[in-house]
N, C-alpha and C. Protein backbone atom coordinates (compact mmCIF):
# COMPACT_ATOMS: atom_id res chain seq x y z
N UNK A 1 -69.38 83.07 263.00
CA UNK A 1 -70.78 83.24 263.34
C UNK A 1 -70.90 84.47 264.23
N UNK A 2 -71.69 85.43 263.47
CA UNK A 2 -71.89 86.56 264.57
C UNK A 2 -72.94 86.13 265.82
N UNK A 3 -72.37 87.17 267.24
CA UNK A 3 -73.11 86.87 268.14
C UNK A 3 -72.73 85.46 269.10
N UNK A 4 -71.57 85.29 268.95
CA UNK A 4 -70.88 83.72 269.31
C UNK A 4 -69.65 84.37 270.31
N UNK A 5 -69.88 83.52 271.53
CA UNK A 5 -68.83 84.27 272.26
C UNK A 5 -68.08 83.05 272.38
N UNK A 6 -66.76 82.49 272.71
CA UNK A 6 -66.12 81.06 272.58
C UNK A 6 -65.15 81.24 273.27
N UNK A 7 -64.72 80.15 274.22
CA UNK A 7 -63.49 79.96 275.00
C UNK A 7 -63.18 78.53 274.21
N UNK A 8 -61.65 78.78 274.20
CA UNK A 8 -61.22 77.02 274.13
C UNK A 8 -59.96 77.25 275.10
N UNK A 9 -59.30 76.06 275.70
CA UNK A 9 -58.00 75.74 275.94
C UNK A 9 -57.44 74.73 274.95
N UNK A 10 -56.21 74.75 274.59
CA UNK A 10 -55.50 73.72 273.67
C UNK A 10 -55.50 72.22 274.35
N UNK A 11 -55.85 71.50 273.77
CA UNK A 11 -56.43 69.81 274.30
C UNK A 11 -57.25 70.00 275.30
N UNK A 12 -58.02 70.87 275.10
CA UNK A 12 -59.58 70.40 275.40
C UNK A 12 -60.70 70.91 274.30
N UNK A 13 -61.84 70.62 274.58
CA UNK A 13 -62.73 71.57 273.86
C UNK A 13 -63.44 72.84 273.93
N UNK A 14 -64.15 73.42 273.65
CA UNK A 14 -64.46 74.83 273.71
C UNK A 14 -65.93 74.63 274.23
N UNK A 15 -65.65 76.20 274.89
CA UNK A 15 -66.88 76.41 275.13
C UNK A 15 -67.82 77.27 274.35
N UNK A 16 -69.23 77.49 274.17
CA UNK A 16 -69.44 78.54 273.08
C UNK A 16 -70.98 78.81 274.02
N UNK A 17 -70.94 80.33 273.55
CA UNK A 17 -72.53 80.65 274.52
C UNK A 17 -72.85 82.03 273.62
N UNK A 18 -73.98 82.27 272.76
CA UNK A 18 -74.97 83.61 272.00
C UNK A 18 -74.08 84.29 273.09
N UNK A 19 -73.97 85.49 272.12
CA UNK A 19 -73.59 86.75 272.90
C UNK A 19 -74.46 87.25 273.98
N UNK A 20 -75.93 87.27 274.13
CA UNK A 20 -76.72 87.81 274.72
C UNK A 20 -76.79 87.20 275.65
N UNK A 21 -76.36 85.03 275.90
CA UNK A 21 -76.29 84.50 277.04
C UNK A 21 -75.05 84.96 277.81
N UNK A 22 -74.06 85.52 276.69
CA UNK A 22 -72.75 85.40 277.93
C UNK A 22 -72.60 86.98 278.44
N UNK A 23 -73.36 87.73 277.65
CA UNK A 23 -73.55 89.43 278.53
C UNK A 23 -74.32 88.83 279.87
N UNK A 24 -75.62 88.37 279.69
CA UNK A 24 -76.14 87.68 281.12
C UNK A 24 -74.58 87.37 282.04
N UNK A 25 -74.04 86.13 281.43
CA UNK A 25 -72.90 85.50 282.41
C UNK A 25 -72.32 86.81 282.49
N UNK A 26 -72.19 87.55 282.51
CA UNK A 26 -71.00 88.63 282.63
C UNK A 26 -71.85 89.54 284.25
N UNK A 27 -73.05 89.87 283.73
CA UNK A 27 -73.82 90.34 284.94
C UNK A 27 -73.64 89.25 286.15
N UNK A 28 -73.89 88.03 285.97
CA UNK A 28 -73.96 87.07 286.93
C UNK A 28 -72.86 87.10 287.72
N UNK A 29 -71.31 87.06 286.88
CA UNK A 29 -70.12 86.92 287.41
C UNK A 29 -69.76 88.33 288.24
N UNK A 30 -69.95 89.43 287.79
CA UNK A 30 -70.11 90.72 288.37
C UNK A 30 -70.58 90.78 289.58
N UNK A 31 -71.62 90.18 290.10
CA UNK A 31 -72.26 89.99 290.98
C UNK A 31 -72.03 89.30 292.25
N UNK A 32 -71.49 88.08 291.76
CA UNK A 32 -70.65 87.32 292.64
C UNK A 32 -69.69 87.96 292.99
N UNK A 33 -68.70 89.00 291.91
CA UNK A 33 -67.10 89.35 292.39
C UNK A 33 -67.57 90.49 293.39
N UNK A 34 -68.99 90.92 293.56
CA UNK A 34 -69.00 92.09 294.34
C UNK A 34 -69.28 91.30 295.75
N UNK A 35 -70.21 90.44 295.72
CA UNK A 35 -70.36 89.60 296.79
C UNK A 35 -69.03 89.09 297.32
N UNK A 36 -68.25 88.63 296.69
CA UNK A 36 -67.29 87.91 297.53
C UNK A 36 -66.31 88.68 297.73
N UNK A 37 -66.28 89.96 297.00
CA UNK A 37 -64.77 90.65 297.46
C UNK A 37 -65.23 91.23 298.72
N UNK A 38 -66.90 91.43 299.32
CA UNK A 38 -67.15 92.22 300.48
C UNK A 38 -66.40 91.52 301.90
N UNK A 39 -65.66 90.51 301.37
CA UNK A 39 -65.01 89.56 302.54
C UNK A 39 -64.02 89.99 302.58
N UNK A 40 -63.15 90.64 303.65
CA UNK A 40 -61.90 91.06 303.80
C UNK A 40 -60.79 89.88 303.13
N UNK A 41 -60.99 88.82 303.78
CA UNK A 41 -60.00 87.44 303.93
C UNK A 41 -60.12 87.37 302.28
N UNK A 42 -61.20 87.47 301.10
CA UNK A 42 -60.76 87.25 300.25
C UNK A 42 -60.44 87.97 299.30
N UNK A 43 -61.03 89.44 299.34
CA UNK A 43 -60.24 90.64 298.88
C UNK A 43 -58.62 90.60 298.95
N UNK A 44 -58.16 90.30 300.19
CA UNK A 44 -56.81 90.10 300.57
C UNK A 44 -56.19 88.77 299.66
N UNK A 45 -57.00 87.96 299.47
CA UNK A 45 -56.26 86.57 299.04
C UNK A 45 -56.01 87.22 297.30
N UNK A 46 -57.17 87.56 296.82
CA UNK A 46 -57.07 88.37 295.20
C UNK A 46 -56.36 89.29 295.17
N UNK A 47 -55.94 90.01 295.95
CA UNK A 47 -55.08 91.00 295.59
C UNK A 47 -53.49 90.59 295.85
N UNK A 48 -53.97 89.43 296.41
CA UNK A 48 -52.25 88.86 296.75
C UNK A 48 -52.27 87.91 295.84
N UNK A 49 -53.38 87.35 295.21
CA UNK A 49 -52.64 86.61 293.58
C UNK A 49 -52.14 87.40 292.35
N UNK A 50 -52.70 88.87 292.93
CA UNK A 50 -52.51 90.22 291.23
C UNK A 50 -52.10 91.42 291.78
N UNK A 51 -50.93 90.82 291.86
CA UNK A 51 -49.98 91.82 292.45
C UNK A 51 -49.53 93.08 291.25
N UNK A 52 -50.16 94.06 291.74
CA UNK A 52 -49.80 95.02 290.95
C UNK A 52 -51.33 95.99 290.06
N UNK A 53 -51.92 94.96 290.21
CA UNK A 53 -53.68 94.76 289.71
C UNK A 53 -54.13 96.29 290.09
N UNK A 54 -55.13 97.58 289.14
CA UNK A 54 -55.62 97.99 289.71
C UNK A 54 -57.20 97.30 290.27
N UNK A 55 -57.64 98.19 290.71
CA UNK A 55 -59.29 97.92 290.94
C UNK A 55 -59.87 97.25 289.73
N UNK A 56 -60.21 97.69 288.91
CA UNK A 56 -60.53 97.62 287.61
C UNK A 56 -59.94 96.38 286.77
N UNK A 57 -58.55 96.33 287.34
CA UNK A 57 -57.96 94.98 286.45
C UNK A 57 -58.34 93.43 287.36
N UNK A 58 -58.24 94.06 288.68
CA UNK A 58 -58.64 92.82 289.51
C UNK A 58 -60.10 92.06 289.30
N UNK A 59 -61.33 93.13 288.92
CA UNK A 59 -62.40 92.78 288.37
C UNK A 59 -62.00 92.32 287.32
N UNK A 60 -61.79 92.56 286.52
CA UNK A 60 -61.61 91.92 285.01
C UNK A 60 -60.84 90.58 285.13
N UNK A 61 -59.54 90.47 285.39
CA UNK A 61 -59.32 88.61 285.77
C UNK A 61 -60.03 88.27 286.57
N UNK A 62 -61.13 88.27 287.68
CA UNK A 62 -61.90 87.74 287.72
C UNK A 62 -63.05 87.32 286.62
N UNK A 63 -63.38 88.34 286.34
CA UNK A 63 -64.68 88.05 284.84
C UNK A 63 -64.14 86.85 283.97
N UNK A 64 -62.98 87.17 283.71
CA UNK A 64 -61.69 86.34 282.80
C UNK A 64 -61.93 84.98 282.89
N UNK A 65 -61.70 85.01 284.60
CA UNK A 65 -61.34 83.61 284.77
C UNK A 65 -62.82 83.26 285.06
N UNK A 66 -63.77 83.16 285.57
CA UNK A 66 -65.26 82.65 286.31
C UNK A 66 -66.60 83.12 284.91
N UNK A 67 -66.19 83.63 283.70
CA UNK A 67 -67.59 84.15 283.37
C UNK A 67 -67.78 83.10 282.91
N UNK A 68 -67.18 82.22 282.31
CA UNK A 68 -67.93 80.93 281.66
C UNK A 68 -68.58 79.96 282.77
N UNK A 69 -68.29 79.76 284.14
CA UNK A 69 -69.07 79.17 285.34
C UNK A 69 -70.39 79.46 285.15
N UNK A 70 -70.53 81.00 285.04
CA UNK A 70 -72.15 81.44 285.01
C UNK A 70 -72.88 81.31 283.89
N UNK A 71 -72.30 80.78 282.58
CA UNK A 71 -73.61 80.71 281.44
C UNK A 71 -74.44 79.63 281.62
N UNK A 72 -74.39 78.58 282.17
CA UNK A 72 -75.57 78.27 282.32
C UNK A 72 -76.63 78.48 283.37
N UNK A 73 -76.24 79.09 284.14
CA UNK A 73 -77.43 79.87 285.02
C UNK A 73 -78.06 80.73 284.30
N UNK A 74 -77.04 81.61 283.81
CA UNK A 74 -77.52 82.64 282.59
C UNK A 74 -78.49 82.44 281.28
N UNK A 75 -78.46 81.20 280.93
CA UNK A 75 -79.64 80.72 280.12
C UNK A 75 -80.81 79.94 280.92
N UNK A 76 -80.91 79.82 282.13
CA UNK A 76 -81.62 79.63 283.02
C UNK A 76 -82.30 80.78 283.08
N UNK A 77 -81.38 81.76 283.62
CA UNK A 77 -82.05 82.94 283.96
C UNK A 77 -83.20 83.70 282.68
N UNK A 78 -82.36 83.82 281.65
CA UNK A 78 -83.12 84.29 280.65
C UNK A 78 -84.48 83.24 280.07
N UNK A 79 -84.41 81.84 280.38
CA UNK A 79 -85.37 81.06 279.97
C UNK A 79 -86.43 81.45 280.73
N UNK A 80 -86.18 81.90 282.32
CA UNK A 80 -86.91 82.43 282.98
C UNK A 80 -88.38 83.44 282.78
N UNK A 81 -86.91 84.54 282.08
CA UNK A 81 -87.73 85.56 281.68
C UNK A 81 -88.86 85.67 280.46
N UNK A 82 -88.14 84.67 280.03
CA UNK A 82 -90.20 84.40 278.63
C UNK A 82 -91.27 84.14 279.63
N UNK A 83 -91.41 83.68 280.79
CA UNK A 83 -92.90 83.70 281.52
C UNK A 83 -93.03 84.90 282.00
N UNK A 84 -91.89 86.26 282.31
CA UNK A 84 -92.31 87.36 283.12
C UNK A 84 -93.03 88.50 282.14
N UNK A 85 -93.98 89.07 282.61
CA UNK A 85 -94.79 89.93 281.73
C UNK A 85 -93.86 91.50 281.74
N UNK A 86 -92.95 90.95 280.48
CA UNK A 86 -92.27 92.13 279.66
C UNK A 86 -93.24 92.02 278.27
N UNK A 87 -92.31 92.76 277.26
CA UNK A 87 -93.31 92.99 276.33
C UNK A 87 -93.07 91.96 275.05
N UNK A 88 -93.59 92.17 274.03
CA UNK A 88 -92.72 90.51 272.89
C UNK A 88 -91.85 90.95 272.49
N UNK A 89 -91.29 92.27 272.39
CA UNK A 89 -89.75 92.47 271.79
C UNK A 89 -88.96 91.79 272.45
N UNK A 90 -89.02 91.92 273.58
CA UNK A 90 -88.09 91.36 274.44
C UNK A 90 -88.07 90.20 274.63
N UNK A 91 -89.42 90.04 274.46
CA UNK A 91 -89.38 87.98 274.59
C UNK A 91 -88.75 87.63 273.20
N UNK A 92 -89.63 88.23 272.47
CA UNK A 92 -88.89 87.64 270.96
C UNK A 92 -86.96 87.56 270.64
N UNK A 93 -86.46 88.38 271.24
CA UNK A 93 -85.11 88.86 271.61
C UNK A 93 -84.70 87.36 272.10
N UNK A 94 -85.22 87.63 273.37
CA UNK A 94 -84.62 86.45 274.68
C UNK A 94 -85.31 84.97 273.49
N UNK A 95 -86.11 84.69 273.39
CA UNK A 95 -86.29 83.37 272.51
C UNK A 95 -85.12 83.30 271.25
N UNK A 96 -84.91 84.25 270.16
CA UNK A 96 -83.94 84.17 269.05
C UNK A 96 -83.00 84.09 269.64
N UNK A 97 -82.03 84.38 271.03
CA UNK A 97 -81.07 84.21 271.52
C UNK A 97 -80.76 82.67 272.08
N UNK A 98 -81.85 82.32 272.43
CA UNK A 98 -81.79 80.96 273.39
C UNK A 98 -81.83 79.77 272.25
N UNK A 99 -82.69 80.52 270.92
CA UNK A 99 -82.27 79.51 270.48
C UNK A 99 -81.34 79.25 269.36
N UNK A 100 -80.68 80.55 268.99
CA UNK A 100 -79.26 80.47 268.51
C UNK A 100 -78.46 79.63 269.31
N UNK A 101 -78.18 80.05 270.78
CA UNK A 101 -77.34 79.70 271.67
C UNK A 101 -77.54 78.06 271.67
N UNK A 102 -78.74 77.40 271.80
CA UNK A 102 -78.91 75.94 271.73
C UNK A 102 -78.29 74.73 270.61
N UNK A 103 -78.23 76.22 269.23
CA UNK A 103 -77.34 75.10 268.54
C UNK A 103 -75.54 75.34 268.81
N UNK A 104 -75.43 75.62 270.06
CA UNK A 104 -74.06 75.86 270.08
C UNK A 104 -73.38 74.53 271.21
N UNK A 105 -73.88 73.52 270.49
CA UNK A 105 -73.55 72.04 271.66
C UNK A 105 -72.41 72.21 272.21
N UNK A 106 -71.71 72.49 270.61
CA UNK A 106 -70.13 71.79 271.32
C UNK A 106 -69.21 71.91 272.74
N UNK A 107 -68.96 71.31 273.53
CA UNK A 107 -68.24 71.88 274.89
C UNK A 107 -69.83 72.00 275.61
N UNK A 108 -70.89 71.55 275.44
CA UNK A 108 -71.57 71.86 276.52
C UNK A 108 -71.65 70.99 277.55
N UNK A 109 -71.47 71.12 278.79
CA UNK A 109 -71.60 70.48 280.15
C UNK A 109 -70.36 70.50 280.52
N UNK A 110 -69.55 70.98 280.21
CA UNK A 110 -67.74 70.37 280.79
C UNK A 110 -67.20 71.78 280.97
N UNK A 111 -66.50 71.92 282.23
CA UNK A 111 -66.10 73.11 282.88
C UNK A 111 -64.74 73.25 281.93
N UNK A 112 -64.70 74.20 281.52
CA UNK A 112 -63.21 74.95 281.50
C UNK A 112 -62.30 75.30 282.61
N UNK A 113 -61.03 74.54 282.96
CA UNK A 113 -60.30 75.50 284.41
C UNK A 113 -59.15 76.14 284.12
């Protein structure tokens, strides 16, 4: 299925989120890694789990590991945006996404760790 972004681990189930919800999660998670690396104590703790990590790679196992935390805020967020006065491309966009993404049950509500 195009437009299907999917995590699984082996004996569990998967997760699955529209491409356009998990670019959202990707902004969301971005956001947080900038917020929380501004903390010395935990900049220090991440760089002492990725040893060897540049800048760039240390962001990315973060994204890695936390972007699936944020898709459902991320379809929050975007459900959001159909009441804000953008224009109907964009709503029409954000609606065909939300509701591709809705038939994607499987794995929904259960964290991946």
């Amino acid at each position: 299925m195009t437009g299907l972004v999917s995590r699984g681990v082996p004996g569990r189930r998967a997760l699955h989120a529209h491409n356009a919800v998990f670019e959202q999660a990707k902004e969301l998670c971005l956001s947080a890694y900038e917020a929380l690396m501004a903390e010395n104590e935990v900049w220090t703790e991440w760089q002492r789990r990725h040893p060897g990590f540049s800048r760039r790679h240390l962001e990315l196992a973060f994204v890695r590991k936390y972007v699936f935390s944020f898709v459902a805020p991320a379809r929050a967020l975007l459900a959001a945006r159909l009441s804000a006065p953008i224009d109907n491309a964009a709503k029409t966009a954000i609606y065909d996404a939300l509701l591709l993404d809705g038939t994607l049950m499987r794995g929904r509500g259960r964290a991946l760790k």
